[in-house]
N, C-alpha and C. Protein backbone atom coordinates (compact mmCIF):
# COMPACT_ATOMS: atom_id res chain seq x y z
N UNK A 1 -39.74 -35.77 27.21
CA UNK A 1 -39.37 -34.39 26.92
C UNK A 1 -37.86 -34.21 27.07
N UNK A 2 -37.38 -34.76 28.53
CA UNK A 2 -36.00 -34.51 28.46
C UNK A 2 -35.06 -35.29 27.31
N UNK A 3 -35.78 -36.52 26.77
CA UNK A 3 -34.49 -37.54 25.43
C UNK A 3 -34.61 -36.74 24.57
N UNK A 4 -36.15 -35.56 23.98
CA UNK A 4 -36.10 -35.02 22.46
C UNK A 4 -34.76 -33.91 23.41
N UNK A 5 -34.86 -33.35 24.40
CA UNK A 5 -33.65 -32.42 24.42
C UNK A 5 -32.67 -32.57 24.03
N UNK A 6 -32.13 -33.86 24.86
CA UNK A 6 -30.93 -34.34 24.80
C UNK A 6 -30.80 -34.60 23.44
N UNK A 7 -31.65 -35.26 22.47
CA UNK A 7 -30.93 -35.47 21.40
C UNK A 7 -30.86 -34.32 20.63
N UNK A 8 -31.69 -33.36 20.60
CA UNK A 8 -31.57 -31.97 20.18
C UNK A 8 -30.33 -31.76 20.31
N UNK A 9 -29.79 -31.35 21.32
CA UNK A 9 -28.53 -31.03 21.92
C UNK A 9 -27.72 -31.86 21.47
N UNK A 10 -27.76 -33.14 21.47
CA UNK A 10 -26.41 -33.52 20.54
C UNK A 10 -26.02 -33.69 18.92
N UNK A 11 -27.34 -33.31 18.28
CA UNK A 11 -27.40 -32.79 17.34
C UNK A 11 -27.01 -31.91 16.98
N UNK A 12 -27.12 -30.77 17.52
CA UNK A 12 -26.43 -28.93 17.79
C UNK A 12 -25.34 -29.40 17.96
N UNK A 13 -24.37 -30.24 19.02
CA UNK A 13 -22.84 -30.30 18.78
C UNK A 13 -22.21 -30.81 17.83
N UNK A 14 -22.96 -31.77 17.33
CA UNK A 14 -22.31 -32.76 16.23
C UNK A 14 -22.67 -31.71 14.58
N UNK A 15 -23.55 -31.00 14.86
CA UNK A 15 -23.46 -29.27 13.96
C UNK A 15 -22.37 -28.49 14.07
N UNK A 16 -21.93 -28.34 15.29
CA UNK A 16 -21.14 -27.33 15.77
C UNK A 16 -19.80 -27.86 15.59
N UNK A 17 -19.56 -29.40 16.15
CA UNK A 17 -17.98 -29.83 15.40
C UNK A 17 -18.14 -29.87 13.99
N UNK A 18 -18.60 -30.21 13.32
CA UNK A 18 -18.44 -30.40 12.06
C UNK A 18 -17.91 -28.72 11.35
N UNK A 19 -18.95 -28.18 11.92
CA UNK A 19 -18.51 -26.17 11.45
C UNK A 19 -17.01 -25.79 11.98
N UNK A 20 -16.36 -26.51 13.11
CA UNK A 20 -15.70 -26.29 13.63
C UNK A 20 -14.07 -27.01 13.36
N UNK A 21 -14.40 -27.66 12.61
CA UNK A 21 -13.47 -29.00 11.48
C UNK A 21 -13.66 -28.12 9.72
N UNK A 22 -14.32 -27.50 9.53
CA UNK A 22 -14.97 -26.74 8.31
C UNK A 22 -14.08 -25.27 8.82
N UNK A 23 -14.12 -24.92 10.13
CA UNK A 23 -13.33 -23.65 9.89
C UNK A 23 -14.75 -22.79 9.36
N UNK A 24 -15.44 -23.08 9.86
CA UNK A 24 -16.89 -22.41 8.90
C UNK A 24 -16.66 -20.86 9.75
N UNK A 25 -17.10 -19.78 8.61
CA UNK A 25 -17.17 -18.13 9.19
C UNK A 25 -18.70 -17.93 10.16
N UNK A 26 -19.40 -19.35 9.93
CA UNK A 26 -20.52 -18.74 10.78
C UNK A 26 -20.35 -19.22 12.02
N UNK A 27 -19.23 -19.95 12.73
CA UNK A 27 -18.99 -20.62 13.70
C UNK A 27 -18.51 -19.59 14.52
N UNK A 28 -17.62 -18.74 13.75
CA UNK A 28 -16.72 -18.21 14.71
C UNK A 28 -17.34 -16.15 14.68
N UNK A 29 -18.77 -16.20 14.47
CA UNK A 29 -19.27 -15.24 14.05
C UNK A 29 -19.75 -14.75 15.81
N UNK A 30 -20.18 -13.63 15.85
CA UNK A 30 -20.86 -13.34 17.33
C UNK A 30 -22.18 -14.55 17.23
N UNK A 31 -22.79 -14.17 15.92
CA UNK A 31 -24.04 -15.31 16.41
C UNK A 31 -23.71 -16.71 16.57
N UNK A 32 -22.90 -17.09 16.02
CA UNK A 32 -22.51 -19.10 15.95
C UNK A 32 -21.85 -18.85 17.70
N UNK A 33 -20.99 -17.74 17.98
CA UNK A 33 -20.39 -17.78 19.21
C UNK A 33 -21.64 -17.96 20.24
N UNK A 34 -22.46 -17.04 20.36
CA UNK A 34 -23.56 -17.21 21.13
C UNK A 34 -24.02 -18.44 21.22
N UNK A 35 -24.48 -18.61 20.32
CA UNK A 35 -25.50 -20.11 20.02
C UNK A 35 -24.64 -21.18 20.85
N UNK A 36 -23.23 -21.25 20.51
CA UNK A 36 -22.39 -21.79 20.76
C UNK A 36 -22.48 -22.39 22.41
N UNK A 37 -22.09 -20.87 22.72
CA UNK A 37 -22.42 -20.82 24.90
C UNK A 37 -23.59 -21.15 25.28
N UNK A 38 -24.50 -21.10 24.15
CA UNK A 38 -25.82 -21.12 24.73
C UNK A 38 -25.95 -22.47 25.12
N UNK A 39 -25.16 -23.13 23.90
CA UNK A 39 -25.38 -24.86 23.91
C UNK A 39 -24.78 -24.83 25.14
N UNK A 40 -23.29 -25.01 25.17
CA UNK A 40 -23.19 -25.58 26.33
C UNK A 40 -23.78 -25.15 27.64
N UNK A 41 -24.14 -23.93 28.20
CA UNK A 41 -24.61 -23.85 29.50
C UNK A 41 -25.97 -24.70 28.99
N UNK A 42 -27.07 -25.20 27.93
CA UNK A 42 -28.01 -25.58 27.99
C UNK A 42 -27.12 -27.22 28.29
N UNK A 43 -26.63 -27.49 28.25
CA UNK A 43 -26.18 -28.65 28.18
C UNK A 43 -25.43 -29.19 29.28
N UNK A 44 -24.98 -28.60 30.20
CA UNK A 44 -24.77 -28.72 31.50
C UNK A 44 -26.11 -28.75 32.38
N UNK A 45 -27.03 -27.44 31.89
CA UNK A 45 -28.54 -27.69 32.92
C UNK A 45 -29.13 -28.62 32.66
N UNK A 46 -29.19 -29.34 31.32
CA UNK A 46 -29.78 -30.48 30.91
C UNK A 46 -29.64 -31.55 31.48
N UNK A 47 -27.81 -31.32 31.73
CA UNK A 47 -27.45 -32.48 32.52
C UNK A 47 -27.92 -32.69 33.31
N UNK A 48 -27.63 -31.67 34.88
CA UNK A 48 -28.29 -31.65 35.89
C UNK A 48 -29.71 -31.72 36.29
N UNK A 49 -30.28 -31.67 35.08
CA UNK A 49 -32.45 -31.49 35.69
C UNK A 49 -32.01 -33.40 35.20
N UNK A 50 -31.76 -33.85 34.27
CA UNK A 50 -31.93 -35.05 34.32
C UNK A 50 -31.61 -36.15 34.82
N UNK A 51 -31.54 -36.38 36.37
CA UNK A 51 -31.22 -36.84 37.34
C UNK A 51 -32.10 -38.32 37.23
N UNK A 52 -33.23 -38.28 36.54
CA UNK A 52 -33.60 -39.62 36.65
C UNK A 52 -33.42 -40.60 35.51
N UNK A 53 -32.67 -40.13 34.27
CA UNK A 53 -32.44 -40.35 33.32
C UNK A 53 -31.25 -41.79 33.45
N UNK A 54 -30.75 -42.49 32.36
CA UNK A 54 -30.44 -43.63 32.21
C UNK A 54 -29.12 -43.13 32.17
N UNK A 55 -28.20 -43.73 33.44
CA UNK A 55 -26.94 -43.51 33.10
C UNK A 55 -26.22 -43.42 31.75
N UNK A 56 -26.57 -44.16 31.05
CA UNK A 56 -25.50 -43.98 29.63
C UNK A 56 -25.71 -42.57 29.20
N UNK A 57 -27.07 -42.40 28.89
CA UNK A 57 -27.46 -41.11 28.62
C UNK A 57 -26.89 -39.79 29.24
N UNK A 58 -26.73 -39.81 30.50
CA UNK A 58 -26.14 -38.66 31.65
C UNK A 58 -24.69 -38.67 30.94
N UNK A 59 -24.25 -39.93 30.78
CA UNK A 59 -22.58 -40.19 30.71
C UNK A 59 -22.62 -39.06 29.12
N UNK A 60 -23.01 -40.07 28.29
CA UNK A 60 -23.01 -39.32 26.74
C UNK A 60 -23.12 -37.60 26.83
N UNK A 61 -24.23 -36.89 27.61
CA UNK A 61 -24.27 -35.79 27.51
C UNK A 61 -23.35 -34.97 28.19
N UNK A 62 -22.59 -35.60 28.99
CA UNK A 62 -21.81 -34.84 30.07
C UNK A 62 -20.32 -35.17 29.05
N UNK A 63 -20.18 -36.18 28.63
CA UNK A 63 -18.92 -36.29 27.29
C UNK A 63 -18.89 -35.10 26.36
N UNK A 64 -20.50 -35.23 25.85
CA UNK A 64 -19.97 -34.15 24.79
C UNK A 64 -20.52 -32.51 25.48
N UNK A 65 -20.72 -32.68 26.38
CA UNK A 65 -20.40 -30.98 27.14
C UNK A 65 -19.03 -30.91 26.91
N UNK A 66 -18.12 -31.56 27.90
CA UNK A 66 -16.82 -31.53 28.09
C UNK A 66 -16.59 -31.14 26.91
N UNK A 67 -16.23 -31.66 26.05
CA UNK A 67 -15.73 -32.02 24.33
C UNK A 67 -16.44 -30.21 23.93
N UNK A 68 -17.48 -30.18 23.85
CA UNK A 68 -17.57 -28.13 23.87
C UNK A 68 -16.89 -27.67 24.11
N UNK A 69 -16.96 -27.63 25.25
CA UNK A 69 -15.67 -26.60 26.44
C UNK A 69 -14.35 -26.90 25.88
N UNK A 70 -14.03 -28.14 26.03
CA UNK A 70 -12.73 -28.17 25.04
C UNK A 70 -12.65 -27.77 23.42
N UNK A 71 -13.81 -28.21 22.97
CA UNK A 71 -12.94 -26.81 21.51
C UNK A 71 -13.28 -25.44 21.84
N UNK A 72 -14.52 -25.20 22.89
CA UNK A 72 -13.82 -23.48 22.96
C UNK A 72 -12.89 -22.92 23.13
N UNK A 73 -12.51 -23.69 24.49
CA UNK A 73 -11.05 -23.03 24.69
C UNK A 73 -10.05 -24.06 24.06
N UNK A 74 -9.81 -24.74 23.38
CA UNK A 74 -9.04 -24.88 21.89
C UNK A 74 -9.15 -23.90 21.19
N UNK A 75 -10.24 -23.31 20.84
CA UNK A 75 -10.14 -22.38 20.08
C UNK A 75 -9.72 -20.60 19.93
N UNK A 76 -10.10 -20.44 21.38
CA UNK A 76 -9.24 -19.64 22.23
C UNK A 76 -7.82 -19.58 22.35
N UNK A 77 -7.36 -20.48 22.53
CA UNK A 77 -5.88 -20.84 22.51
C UNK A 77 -4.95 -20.67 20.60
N UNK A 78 -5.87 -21.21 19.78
CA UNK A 78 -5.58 -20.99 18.68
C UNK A 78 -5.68 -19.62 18.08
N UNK A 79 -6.93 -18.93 18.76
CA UNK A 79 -6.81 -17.30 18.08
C UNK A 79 -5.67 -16.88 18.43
N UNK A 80 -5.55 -17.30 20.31
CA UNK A 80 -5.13 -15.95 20.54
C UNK A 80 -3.09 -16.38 20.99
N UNK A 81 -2.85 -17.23 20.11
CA UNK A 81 -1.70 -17.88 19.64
C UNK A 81 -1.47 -17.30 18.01
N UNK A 82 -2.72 -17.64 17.20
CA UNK A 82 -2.13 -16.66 15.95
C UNK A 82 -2.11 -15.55 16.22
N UNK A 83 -2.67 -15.03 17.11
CA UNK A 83 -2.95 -13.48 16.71
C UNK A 83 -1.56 -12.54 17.40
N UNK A 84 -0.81 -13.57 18.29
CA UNK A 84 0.77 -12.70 18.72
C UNK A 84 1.34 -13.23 17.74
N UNK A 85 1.33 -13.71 16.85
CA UNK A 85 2.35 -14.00 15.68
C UNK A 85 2.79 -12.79 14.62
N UNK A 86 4.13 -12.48 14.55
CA UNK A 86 4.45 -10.93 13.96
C UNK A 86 3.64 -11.13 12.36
């Protein structure tokens, strides 16, 4: 149960960079935003319940959490950098 998650979940990111390399309008929409947080806090708890899971696996999912969090706030940084621009 916990590997179909996990790969669920890295499926959803490797969705979510690609929209996010695309500049896609549904990424940066309230709903893609949601979905977005949703992933990662699901993806941090994922981490943590799967404590008996195969290190590589823990490693991989906790990579591409990080890698989330970093284009959010990449992306954060990019709005709100264009958006003081006269």
């Amino acid at each position: 149960m916990m590997k179909a998650l996990t790969v669920f979940l890295l499926v959803t990111y490797g969705a979510i960079s690609v929209l996010w390399v695309r500049n896609s309008a549904f990424l940066f929409s309230k709903a893609g935003g949601v979905i977005w947080f949703i992933s990662i806090c699901a993806g941090f708890f994922l981490h943590r319940m799967s404590g008996t899971s195969s290190v590589k696996s823990r490693r991989v999912l906790l990579v591409s959490n990080y890698f989330m969090v970093f284009l959010a706030v990449l992306t954060m940084v990019i709005y709100f950098t264009v958006s003081s621009m006269p």
